[in-house]
Protein backbone atom coordinates (compact mmCIF):
# COMPACT_ATOMS: atom_id res chain seq x y z
CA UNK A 1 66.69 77.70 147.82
CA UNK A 2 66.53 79.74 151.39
CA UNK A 3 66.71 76.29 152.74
CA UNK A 4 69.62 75.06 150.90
CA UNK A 5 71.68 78.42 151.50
CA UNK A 6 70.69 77.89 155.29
CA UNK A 7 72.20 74.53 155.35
CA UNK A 8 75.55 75.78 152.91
CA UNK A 9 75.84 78.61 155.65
CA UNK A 10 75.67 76.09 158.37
CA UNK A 11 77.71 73.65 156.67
CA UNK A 12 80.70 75.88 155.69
CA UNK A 13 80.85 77.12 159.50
CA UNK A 14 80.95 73.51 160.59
CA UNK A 15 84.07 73.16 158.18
CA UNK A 16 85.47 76.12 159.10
CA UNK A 17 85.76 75.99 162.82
CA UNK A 18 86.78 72.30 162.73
CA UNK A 19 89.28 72.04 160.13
CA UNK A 20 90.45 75.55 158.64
CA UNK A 21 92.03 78.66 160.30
CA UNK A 22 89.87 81.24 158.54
CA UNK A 23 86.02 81.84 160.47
CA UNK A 24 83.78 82.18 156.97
CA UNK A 25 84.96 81.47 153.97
CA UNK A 26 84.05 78.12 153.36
CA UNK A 27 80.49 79.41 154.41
CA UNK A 28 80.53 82.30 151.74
CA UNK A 29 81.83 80.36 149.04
CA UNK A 30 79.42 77.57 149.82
CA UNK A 31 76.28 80.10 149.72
CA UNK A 32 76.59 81.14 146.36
CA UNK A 33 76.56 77.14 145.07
CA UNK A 34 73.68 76.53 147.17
CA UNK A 35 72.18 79.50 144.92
CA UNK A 36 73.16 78.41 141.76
CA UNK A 37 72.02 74.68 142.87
CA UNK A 38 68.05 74.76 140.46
CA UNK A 39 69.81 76.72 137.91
CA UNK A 40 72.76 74.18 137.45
CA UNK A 41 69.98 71.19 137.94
CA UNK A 42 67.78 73.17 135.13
CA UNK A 43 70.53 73.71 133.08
CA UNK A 44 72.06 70.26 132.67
CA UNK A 45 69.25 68.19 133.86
CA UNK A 46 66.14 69.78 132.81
CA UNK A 47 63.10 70.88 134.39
CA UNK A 48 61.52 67.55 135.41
CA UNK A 49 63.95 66.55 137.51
CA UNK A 50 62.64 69.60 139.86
CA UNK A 51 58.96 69.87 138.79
CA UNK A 52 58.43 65.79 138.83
CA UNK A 53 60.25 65.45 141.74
CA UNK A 54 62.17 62.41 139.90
CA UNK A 55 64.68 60.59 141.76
CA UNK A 56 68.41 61.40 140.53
CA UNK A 57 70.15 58.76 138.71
CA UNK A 58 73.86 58.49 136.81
CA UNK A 59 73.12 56.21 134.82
CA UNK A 60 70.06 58.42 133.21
CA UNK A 61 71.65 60.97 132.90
CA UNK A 62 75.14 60.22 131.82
CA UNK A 63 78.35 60.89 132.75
CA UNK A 64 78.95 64.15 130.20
CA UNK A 65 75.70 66.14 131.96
CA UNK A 66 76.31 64.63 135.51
CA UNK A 67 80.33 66.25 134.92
CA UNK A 68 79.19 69.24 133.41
CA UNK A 69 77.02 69.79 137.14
CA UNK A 70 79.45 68.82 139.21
CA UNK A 71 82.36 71.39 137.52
CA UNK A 72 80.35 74.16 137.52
CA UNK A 73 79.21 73.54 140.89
CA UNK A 74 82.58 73.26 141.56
CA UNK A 75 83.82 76.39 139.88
CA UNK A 76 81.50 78.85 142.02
CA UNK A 77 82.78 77.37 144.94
CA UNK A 78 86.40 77.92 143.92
CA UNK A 79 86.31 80.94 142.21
CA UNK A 80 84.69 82.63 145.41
CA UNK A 81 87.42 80.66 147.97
CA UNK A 82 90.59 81.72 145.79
CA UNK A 83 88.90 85.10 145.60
CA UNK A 84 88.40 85.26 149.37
CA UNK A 85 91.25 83.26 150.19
CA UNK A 86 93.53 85.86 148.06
CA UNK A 87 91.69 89.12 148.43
CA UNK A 88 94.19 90.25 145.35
CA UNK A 89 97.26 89.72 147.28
CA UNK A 90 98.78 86.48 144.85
CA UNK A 91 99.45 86.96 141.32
CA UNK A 92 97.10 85.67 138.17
CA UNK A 93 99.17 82.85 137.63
CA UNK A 94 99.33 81.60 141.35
CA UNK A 95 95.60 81.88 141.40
CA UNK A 96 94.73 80.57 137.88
CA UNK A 97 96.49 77.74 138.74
CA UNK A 98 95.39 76.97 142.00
CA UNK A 99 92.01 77.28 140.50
CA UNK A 100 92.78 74.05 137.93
CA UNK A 101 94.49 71.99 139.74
CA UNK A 102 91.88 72.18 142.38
CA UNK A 103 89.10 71.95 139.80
CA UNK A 104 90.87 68.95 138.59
CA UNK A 105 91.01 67.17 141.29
CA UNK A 106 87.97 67.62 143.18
CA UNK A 107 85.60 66.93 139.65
CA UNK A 108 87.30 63.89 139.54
CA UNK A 109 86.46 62.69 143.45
CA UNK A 110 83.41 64.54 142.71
CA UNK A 111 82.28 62.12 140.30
CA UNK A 112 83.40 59.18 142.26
CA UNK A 113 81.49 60.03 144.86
CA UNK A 114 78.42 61.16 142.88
CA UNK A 115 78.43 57.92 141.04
CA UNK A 116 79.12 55.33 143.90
CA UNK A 117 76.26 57.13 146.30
CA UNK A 118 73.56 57.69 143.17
CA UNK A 119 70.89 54.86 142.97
CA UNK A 120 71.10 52.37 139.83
CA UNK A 121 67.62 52.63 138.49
CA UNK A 122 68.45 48.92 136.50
CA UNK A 123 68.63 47.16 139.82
């Protein structure tokens, strides 16, 4: 977990200083995913995928579960960048909003991505 919040922290600076204005928040709002990350995996996926070591696979574990991860996943990290991002200064409606539509959007690439770089365990 230490490990994973290292490389979040690292990560989010990297995106930071090459594409947004503001030093940091990508970095905090990654840190607190990267904390979440064996809870979420326990959670949806069960224990052996950690204890076993098993190898990650879509097609195992469907798409329901495998969406389930990736919104939640997805929710820390925008609830803690609109939070930041805000700091209280844009109304409830702005933020709930923003919060939707970007939760929309990035669970759908999310799953694109998730399901085009997985393995397929039937080949």
């Amino acid at each position: 977990t230490i490990g994973c919040m290292l490389m979040a922290f690292g990560t989010g600076l990297a995106v930071d200083w090459l594409a947004e204005g503001l030093i940091g928040i990508n970095a905090a709002s990654l840190i607190p995913v990267a904390l979440a990350r064996k809870t979420i995996i326990k959670i949806f996926f069960g224990e052996d995928l950690i204890t076993r070591k098993d190898s990650f696979s879509f097609n195992k574990y469907g798409t329901a579960k495998v969406s389930a991860a990736i919104t939640t996943s997805i929710a820390i990290f925008l609830a803690m960048y609109i939070m930041l991002d805000g700091a209280g200064t844009r109304p409830l409606w702005f933020n709930t909003v923003s919060f939707l539509a970007s939760l929309l959007c990035n669970w759908l690439l999310g799953l694109i991505v998730t399901h085009t770089l997985t393995p397929d365990d039937r080949k």
